[in-house]
Protein backbone atom coordinates (compact mmCIF):
# COMPACT_ATOMS: atom_id res chain seq x y z
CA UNK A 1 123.05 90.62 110.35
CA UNK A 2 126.19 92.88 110.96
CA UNK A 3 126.88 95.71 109.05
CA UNK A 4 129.66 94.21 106.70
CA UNK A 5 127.78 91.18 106.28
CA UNK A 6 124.86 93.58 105.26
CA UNK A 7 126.78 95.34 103.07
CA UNK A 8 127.64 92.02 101.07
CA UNK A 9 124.48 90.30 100.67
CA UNK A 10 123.17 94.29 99.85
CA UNK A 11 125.54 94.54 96.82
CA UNK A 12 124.99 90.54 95.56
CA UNK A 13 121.09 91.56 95.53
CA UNK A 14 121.81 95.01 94.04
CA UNK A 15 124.14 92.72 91.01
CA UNK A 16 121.58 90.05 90.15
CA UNK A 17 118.36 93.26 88.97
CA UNK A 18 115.98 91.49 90.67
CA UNK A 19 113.46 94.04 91.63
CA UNK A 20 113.75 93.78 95.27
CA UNK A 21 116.00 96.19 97.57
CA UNK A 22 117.47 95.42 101.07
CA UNK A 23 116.23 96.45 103.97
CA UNK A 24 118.71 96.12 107.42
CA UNK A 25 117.23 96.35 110.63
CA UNK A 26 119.63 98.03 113.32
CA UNK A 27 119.42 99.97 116.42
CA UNK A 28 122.32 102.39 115.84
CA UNK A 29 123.08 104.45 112.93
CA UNK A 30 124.99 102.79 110.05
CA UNK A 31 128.20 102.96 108.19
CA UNK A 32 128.27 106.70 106.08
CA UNK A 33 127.04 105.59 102.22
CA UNK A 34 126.35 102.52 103.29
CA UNK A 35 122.33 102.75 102.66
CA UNK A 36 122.60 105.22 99.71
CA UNK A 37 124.90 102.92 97.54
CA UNK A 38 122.81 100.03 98.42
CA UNK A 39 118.72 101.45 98.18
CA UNK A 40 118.17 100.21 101.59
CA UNK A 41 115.34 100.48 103.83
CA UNK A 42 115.87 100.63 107.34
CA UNK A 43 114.25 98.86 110.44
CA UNK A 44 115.14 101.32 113.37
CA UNK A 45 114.43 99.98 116.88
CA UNK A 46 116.02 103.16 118.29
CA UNK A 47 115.93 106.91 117.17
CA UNK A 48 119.91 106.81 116.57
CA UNK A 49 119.53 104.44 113.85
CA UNK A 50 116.66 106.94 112.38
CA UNK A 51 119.14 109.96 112.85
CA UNK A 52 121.99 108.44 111.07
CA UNK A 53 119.22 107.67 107.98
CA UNK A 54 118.66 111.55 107.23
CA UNK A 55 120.09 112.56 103.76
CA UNK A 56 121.03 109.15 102.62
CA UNK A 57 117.19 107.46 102.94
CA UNK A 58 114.07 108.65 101.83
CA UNK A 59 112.02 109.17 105.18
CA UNK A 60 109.15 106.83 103.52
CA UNK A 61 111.73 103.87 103.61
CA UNK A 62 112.72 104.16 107.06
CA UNK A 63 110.90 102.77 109.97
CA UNK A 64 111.18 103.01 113.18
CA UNK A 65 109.41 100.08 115.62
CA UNK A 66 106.39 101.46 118.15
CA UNK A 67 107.99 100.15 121.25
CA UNK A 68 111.24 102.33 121.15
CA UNK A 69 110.91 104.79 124.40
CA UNK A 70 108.14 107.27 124.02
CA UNK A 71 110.58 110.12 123.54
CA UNK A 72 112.48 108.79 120.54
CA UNK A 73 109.18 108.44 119.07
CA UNK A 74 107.74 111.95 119.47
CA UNK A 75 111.69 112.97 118.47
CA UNK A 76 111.01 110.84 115.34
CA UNK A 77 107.75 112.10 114.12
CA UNK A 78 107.83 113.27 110.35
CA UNK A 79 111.29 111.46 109.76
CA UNK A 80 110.09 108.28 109.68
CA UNK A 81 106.87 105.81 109.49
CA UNK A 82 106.34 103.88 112.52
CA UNK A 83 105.57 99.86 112.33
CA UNK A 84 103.10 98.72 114.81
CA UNK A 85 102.99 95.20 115.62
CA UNK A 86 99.83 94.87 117.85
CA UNK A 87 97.03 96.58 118.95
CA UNK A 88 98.96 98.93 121.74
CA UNK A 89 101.66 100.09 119.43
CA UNK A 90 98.81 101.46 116.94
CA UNK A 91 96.97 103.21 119.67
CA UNK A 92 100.34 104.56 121.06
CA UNK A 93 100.93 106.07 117.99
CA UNK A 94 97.44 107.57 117.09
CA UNK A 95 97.65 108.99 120.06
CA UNK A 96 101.34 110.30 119.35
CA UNK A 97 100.18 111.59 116.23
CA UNK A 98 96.79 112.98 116.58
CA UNK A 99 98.08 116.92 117.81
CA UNK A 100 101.08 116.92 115.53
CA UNK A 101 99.08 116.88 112.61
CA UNK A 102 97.90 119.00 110.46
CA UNK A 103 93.99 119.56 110.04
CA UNK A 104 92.49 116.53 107.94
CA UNK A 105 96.01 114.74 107.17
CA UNK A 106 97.03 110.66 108.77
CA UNK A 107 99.88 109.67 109.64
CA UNK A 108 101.13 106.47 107.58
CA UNK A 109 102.07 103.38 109.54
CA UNK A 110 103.55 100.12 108.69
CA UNK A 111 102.37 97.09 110.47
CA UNK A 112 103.76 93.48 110.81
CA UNK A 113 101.49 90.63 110.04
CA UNK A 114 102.15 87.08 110.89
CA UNK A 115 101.48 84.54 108.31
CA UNK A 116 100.54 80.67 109.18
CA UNK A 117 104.28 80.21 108.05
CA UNK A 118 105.59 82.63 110.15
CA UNK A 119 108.49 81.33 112.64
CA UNK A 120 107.27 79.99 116.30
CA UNK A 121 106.93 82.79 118.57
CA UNK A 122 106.90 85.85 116.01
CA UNK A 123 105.89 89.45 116.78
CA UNK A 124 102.47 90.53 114.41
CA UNK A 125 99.38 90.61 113.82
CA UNK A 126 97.36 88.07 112.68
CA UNK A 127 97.01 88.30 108.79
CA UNK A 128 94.75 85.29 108.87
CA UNK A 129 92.21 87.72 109.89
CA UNK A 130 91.94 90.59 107.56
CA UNK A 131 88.63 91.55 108.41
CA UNK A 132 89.67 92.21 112.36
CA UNK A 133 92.57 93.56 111.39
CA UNK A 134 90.65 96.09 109.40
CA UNK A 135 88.22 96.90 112.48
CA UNK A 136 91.05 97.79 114.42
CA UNK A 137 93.07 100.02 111.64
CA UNK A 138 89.67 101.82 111.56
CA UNK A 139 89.22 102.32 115.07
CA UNK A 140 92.23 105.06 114.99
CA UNK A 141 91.69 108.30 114.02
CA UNK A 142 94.76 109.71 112.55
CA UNK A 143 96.32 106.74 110.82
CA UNK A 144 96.72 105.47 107.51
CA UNK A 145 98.41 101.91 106.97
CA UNK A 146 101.08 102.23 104.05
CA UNK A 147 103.58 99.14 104.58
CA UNK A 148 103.41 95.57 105.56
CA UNK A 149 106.10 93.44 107.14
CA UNK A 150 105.80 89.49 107.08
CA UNK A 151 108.20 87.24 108.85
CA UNK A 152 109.03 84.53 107.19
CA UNK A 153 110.93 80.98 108.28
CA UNK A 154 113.63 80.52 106.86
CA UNK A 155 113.87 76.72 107.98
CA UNK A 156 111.45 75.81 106.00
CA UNK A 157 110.50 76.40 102.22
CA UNK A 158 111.18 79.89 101.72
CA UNK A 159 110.36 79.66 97.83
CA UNK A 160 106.94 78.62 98.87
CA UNK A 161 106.52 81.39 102.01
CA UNK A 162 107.53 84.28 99.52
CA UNK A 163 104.60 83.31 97.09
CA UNK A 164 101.72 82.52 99.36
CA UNK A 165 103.44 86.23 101.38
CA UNK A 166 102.34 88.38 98.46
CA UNK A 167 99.02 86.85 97.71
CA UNK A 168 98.61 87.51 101.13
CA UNK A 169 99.92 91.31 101.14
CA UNK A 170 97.44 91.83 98.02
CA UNK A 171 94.65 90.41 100.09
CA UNK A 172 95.10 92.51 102.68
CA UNK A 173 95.77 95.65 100.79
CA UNK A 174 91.60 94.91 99.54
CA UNK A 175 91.07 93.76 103.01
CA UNK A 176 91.81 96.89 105.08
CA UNK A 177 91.59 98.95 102.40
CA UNK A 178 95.01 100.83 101.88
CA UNK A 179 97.24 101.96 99.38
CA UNK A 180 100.84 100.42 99.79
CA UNK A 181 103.80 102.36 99.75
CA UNK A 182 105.80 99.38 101.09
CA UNK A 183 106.32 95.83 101.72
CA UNK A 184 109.28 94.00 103.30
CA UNK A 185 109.34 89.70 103.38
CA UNK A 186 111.88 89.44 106.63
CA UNK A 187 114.05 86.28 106.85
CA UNK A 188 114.46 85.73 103.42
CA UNK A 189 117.77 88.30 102.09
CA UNK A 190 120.55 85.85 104.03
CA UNK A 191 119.17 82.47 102.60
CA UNK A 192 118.90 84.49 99.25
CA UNK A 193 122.01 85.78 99.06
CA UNK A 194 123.62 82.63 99.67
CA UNK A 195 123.09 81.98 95.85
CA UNK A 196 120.07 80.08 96.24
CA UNK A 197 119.21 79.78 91.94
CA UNK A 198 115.06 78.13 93.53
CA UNK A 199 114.59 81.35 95.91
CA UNK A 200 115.99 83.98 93.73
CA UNK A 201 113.34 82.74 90.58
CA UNK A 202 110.63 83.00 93.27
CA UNK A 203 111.53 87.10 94.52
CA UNK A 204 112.02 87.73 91.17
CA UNK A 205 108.64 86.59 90.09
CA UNK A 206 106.65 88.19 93.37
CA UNK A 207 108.92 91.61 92.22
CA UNK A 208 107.58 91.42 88.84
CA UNK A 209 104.12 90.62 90.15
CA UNK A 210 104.53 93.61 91.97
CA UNK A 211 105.61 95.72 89.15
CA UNK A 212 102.21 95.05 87.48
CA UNK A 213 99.66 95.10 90.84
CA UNK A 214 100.95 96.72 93.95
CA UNK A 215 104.10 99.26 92.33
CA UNK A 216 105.41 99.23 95.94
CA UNK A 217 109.25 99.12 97.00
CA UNK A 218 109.75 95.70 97.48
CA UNK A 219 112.02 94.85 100.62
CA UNK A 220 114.13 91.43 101.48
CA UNK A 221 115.51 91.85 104.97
């Protein structure tokens, strides 16, 4: 989504006091005020866009994707979480992290889970299989997972994919175990922003779900 197109569909969301904040995914670094007026979170697939988030983003919010070049990562470390979205990405960055922290700290990762509704061809793990996904988390040594992102279709019934999302976020949270910072449902803020009345009753409802369960920051990208 370009940055002006962003910017709308940012504001309509921020109007309607739904619960859930935008998050923009972007390689470069954005418009000045653009993310603080809006609440964003940021998706950075290149240390630029994670540059251009400093003062205006909380560093918890921001996240920047494993396979960006090895030296934007290590450039990145302590600015931003990472998001790992298989198996090499969260070895990459245990191994990253592991001498740049201090004694008996983790660093906290995101990681992006497909869903059995996920669109053809998406980048994830599988979320169908908590219990291997949990073997693996464990088998690093210096990480600590503290966001989810779930692609979602938005040809098909988005209403539908944003319910059965967070049941699954919540049964992965018990799953792994972890305590969730953050959670972002990808595909879904164009369709919702749009205006439609079916898809904004069903974030609102997973946003006051998560008011009451998770208390993460909720993200529509």
């Amino acid at each position: 989504m370009r940055a002006d197109r962003y910017a709308e569909a940012a504001a309509w969301l921020a109007r309607q006091q739904t619960g859930a904040r935008p998050l923009v995914a972007s390689d470069e670094a954005l418009p000045s005020g653009l993310l603080a007026r809006s609440e964003s979170g940021v998706l950075a697939g290149r240390l630029a866009a994670v540059d251009g988030c400093h003062g205006e983003v909380d560093h918890r919010d921001v996240f920047l994707l494993a396979r960006a070049p090895q030296k934007e990562l290590e450039a990145a470390f302590g600015r931003c979480r990472y998001l790992a979205c298989d198996a090499g990405d969260l070895e990459r960055i245990d191994e990253l992290a592991g001498p740049r922290l201090a004694r008996g700290h983790l660093e906290n990762v995101a990681l992006r889970v497909r869903t059995g509704f996920s669109p053809e061809g998406a980048e994830g793990f599988d979320g169908t299989d908590g219990e291997g996904l949990a073997r693996l988390v464990r088998q690093s040594r210096n990480l600590a997972v503290r966001g989810m992102f779930l692609p979602l279709d938005p040809a098909d019934d988005l209403c539908a994919q944003v319910r059965d999302a967070f049941s699954l976020v919540k049964k992965l949270r018990s799953d792994l175990p972890c305590m969730l910072h953050a959670f972002c449902l990808e595909g879904v803020l164009e369709p919702l922003a749009a205006g439609d009345p079916e898809l904004l009753k069903a974030v609102r409802m997973v946003a006051s779900l998560n008011d009451t369960s998770l208390y993460a920051h909720f993200f529509v990208s």
